[in-house]
C-alpha atoms as a PDB file:
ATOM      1  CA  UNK A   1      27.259 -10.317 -23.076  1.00  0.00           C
ATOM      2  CA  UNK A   2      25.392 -12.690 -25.589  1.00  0.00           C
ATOM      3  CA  UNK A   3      25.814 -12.043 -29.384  1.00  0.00           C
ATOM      4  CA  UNK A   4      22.743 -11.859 -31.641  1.00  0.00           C
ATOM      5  CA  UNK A   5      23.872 -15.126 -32.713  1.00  0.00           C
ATOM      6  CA  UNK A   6      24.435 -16.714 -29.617  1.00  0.00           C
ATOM      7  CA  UNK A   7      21.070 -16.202 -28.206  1.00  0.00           C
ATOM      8  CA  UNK A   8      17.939 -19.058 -28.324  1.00  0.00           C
ATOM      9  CA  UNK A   9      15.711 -18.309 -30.637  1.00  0.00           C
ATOM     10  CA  UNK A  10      12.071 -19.615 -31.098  1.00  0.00           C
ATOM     11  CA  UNK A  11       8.419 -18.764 -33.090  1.00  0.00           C
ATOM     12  CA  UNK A  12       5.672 -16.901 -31.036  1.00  0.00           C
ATOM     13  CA  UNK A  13       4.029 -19.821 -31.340  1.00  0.00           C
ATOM     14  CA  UNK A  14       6.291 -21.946 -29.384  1.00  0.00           C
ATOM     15  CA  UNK A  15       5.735 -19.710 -26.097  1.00  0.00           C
ATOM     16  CA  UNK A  16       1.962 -19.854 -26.560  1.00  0.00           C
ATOM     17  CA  UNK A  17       2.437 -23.931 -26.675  1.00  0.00           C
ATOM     18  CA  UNK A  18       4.557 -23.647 -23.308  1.00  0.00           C
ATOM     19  CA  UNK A  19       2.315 -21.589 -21.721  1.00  0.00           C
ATOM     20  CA  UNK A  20      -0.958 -23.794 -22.401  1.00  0.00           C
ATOM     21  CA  UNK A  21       1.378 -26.514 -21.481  1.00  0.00           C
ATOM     22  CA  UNK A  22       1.953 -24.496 -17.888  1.00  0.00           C
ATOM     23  CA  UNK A  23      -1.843 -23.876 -17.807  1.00  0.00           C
ATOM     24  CA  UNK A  24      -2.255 -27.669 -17.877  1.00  0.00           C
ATOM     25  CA  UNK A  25       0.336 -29.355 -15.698  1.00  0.00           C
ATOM     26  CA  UNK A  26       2.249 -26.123 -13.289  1.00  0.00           C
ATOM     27  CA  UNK A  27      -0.111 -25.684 -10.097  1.00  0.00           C
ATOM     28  CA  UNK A  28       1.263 -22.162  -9.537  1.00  0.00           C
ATOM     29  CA  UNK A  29       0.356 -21.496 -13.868  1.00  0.00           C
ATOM     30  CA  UNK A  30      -2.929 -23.270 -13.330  1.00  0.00           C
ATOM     31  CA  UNK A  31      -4.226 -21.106 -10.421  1.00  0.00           C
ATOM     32  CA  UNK A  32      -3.224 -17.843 -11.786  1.00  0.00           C
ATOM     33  CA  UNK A  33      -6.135 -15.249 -12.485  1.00  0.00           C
ATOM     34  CA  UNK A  34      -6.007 -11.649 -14.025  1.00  0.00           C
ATOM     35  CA  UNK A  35      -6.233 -10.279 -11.065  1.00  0.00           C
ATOM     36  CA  UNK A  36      -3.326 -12.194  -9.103  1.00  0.00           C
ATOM     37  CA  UNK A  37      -1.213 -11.496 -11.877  1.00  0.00           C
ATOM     38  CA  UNK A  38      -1.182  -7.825 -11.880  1.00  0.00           C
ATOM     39  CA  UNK A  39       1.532  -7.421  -9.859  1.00  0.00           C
ATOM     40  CA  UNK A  40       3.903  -9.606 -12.085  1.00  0.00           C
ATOM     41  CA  UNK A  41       2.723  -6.879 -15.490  1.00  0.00           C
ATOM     42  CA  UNK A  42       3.499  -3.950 -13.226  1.00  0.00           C
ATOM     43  CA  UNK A  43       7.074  -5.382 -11.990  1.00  0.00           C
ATOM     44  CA  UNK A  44       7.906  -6.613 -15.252  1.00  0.00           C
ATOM     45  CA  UNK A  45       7.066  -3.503 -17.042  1.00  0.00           C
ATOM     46  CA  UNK A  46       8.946  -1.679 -14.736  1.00  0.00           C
ATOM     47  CA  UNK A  47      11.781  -4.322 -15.347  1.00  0.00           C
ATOM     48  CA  UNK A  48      11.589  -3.404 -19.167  1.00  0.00           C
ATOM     49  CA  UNK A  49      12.034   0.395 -18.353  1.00  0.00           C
ATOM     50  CA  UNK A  50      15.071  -0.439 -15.724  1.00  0.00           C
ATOM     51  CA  UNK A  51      16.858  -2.440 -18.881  1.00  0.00           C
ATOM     52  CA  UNK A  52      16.460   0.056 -21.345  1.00  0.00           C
ATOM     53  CA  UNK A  53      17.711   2.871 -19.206  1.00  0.00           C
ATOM     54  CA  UNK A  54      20.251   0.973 -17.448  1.00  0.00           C
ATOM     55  CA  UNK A  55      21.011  -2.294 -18.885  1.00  0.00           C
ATOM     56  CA  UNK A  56      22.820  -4.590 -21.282  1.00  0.00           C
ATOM     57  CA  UNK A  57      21.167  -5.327 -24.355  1.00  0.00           C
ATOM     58  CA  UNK A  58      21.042  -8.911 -22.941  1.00  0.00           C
ATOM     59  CA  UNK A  59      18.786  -7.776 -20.044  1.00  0.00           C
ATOM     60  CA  UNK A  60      16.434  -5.618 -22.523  1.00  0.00           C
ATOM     61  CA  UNK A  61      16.119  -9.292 -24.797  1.00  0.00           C
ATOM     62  CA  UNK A  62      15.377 -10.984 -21.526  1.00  0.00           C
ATOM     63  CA  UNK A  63      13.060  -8.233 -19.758  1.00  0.00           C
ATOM     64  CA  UNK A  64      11.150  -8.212 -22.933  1.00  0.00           C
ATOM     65  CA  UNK A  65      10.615 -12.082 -23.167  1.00  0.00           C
ATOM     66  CA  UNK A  66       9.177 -11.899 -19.339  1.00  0.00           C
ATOM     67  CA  UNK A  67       6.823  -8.835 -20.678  1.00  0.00           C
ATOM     68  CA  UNK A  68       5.797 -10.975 -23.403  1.00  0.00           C
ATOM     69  CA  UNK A  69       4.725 -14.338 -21.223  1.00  0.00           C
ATOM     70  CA  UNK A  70       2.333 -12.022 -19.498  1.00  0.00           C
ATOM     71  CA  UNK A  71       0.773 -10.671 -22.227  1.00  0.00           C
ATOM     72  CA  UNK A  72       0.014 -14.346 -23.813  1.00  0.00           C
ATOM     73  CA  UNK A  73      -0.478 -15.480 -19.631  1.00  0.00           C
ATOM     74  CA  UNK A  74      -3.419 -13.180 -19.794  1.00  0.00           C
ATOM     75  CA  UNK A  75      -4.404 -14.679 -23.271  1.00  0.00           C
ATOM     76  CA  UNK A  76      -4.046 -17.864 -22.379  1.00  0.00           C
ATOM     77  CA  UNK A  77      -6.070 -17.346 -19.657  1.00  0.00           C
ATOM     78  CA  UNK A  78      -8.947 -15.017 -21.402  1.00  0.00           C
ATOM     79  CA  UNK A  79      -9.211 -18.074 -24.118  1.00  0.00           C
ATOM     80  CA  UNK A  80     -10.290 -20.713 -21.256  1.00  0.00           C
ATOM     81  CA  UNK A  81     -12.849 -18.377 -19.959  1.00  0.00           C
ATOM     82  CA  UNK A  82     -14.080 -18.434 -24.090  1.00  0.00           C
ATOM     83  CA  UNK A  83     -13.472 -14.696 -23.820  1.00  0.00           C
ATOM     84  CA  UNK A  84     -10.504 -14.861 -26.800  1.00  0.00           C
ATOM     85  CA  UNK A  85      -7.555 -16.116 -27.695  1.00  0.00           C
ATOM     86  CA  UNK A  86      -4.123 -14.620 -28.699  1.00  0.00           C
ATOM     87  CA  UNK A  87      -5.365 -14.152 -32.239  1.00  0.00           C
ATOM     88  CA  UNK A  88      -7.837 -11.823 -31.277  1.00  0.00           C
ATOM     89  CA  UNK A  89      -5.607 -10.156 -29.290  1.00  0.00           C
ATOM     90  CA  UNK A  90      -3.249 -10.181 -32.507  1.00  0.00           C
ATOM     91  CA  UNK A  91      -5.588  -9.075 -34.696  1.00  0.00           C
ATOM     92  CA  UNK A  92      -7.287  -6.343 -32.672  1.00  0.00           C
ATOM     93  CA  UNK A  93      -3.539  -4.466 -32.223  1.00  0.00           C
ATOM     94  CA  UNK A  94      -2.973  -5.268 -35.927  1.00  0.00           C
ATOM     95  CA  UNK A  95      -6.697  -3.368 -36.909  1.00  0.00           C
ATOM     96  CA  UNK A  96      -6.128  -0.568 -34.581  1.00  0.00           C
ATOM     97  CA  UNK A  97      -2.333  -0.042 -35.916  1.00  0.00           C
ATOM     98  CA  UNK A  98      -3.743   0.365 -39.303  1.00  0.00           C
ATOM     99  CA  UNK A  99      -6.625   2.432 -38.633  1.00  0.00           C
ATOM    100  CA  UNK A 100      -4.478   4.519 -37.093  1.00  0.00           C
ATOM    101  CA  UNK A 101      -1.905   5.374 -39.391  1.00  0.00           C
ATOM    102  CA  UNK A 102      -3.821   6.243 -42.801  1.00  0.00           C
ATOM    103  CA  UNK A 103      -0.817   7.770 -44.222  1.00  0.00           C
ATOM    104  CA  UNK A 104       1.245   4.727 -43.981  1.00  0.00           C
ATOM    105  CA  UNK A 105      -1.645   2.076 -45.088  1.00  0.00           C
ATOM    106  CA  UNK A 106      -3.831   4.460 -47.591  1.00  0.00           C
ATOM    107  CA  UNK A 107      -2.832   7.113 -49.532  1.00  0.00           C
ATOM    108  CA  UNK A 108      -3.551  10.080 -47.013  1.00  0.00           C
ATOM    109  CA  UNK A 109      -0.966  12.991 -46.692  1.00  0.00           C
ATOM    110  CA  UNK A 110       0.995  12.145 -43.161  1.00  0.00           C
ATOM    111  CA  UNK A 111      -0.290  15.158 -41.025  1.00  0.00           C
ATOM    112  CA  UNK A 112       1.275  18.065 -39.275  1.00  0.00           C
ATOM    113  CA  UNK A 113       0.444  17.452 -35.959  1.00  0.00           C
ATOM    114  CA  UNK A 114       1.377  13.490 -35.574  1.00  0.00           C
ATOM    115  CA  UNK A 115      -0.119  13.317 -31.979  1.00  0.00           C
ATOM    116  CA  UNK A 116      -3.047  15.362 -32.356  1.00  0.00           C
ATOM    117  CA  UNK A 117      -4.314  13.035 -35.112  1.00  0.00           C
ATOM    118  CA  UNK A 118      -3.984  10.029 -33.214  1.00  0.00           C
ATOM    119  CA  UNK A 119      -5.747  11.285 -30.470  1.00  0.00           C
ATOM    120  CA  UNK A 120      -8.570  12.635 -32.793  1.00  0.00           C
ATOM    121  CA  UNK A 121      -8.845   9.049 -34.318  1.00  0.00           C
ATOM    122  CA  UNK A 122      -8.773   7.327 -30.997  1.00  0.00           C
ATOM    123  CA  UNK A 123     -11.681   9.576 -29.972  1.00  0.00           C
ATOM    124  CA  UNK A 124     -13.645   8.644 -33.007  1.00  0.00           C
ATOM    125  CA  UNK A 125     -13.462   5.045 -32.904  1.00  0.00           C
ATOM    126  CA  UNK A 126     -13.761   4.918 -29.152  1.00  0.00           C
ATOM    127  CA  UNK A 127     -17.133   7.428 -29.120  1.00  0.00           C
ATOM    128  CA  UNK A 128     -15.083   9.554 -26.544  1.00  0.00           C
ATOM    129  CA  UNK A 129     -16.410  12.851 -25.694  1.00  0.00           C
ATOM    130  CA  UNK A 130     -13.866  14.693 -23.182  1.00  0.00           C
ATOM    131  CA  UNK A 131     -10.401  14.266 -23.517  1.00  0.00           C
ATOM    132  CA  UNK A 132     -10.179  12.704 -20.284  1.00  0.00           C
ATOM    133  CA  UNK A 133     -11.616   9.429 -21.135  1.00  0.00           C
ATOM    134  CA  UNK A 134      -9.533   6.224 -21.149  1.00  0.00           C
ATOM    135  CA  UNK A 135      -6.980   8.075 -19.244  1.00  0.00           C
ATOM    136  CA  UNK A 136      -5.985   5.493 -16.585  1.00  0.00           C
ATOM    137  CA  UNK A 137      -6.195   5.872 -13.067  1.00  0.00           C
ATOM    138  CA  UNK A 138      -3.587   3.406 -11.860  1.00  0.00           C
ATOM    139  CA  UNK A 139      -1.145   5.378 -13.228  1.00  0.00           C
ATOM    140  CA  UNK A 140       1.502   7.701 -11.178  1.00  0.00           C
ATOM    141  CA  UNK A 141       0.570  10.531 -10.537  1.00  0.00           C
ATOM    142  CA  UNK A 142       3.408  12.394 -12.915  1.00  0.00           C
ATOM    143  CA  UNK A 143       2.365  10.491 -15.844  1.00  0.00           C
ATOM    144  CA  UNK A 144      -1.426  10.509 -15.510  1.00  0.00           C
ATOM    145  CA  UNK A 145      -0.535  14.656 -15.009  1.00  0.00           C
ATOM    146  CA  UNK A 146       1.875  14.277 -18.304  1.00  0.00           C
ATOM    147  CA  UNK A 147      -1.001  12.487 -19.882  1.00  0.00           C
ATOM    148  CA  UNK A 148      -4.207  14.671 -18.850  1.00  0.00           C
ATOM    149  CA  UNK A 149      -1.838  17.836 -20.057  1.00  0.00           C
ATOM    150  CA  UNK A 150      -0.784  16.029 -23.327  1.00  0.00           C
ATOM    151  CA  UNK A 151      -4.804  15.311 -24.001  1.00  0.00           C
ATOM    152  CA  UNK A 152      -5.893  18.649 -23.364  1.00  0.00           C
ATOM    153  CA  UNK A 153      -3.538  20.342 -25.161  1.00  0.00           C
ATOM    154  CA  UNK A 154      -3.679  17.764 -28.401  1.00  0.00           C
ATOM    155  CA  UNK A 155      -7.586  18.348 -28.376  1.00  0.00           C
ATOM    156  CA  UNK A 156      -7.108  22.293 -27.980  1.00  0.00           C
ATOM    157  CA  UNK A 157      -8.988  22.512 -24.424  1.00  0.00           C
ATOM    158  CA  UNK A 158      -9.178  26.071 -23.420  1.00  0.00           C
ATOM    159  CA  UNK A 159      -7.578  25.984 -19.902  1.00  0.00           C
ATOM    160  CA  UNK A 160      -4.167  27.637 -18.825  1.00  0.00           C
ATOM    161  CA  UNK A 161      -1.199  25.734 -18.874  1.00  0.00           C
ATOM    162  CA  UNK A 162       2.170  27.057 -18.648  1.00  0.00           C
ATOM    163  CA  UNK A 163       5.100  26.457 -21.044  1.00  0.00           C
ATOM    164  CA  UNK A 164       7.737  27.926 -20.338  1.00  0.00           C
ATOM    165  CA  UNK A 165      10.995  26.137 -22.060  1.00  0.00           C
ATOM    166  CA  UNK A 166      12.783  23.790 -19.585  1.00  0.00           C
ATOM    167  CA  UNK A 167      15.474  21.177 -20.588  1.00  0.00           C
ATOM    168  CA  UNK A 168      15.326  17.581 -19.279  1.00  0.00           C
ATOM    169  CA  UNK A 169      17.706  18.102 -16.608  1.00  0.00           C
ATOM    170  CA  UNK A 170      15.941  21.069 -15.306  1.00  0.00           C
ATOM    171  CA  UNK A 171      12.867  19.443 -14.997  1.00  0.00           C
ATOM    172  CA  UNK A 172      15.086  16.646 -13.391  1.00  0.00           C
ATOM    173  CA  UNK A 173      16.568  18.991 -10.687  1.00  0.00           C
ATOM    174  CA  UNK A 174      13.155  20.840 -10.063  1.00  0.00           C
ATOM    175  CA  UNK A 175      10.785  18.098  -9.665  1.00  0.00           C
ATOM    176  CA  UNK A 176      13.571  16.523  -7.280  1.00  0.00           C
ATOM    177  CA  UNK A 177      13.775  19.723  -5.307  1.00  0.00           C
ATOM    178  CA  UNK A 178      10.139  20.211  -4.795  1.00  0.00           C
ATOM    179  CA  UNK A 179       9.976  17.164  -3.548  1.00  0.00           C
ATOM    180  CA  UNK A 180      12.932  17.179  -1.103  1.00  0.00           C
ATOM    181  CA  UNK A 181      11.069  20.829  -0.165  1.00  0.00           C
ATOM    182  CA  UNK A 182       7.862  18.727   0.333  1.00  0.00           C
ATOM    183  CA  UNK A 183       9.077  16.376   2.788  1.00  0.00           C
ATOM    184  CA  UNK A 184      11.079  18.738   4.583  1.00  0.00           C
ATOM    185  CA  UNK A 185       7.590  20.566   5.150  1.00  0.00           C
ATOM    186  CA  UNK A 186       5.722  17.429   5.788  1.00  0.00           C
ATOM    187  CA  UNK A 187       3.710  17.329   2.615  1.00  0.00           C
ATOM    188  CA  UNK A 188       3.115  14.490   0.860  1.00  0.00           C
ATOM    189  CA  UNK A 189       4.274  15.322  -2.516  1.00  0.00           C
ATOM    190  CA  UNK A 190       2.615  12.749  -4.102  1.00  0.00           C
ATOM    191  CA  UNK A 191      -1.058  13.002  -2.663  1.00  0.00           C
ATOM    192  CA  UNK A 192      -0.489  17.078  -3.410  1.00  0.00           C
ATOM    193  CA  UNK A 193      -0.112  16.429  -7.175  1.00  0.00           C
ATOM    194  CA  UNK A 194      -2.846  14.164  -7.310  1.00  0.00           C
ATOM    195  CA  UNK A 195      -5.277  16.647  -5.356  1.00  0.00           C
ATOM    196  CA  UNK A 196      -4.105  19.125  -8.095  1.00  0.00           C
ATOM    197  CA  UNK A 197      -4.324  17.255 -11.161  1.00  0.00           C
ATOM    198  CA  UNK A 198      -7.742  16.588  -9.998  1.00  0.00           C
ATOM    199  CA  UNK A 199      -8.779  20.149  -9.979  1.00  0.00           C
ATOM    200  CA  UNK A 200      -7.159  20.640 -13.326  1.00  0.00           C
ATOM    201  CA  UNK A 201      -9.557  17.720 -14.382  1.00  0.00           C
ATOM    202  CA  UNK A 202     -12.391  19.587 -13.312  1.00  0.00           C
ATOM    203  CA  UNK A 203     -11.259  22.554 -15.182  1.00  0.00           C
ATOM    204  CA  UNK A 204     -10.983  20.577 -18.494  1.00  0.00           C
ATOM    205  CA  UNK A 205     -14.220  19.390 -17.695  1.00  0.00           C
ATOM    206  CA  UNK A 206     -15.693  22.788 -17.143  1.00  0.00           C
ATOM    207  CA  UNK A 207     -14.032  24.023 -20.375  1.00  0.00           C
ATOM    208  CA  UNK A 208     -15.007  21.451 -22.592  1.00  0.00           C
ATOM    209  CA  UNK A 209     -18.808  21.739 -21.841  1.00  0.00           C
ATOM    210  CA  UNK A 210     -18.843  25.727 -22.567  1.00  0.00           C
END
């Protein structure tokens, strides 16, 4: 494994010069789009998630630099179509981060209920009006359910939820045993919770316009 020391080292700005550079003279670089590169975020992020649960710390420095080139790929990229450039992209997170966290940036008292704040500010500045919105479809199905449940509850939505205690390694063992008892049945476990997160959706709908 590489010490601290050991490993190369450059500024942020020296990947955005590499990748314009790419852009300019790489064929493959030059006829990437948004869309064709989709597939290279969702491996790499999964990549990220593999390293940190499983890896060196070599492979998280290394899993995080690929991340990284697609996030300033798709920058690079936005800023020829004169939609922005990586300083917009910058600045936007940098805006949002402090918005966000009054009680680190202003002199407001930090709040009880860390998540339930952020989610009340996100609503705000993004004129949301159910706690659905800007949930995003293309994710799994367990962590769009993990996300609608987390929204619903954060923003008080009267629907019934259970929550019952259950450690990490019981959820483990039950989620994997439902879904050994699924295929054994011939159910597709995945297309089942998606079918009955949508119905929860509906619920949260229903609730939130009484």
């Amino acid at each position: 494994m590489a010490s601290q020391d050991s490993r190369p080292k450059a500024d942020f700005a020296d990947l955005v010069a590499v990748m314009a550079r790419l852009r300019d003279e790489c064929p493959w670089d030059r006829s990437q789009t948004h869309r064709s590169l989709v597939t290279y975020l969702i491996e790499e992020t999964g990549e990220v998630v593999d390293a940190i649960e499983a890896g060196t710390d070599d492979d998280l420095v290394e899993e995080l630099g690929d991340l990284l080139l697609q996030v300033v790929f798709h920058a690079r990229i936005a800023e020829e179509e004169g939609v922005s450039d990586i300083a917009e992209v910058i600045g936007g997170i940098v805006t949002k981060l402090v918005a966000r966290h009054p009680y680190v940036f202003s002199d407001e008292e930090v709040p009880d209920d860390l998540d339930a704040a952020w989610e009340a500010r996100k609503a705000v500045a993004k004129g949301r009006t159910s706690s659905l919105d800007g949930i995003a479809h293309s994710l799994s199905s367990v962590a769009r359910s993990a996300k609608v449940i987390s929204r619903a509850r954060s923003r008080g939505v009267d629907v019934e939820l259970p929550d019952d205690p259950i450690t990490a390694e019981e959820t483990g063992d039950e989620l994997l045993s439902l879904i050994a008892r699924a295929h054994a049945s011939g159910v597709d476990a995945d297309q089942a919770l998606r079918d009955r997160l949508r119905r929860l959706e509906g619920d949260i709908r229903d609730a939130e316009r009484h």
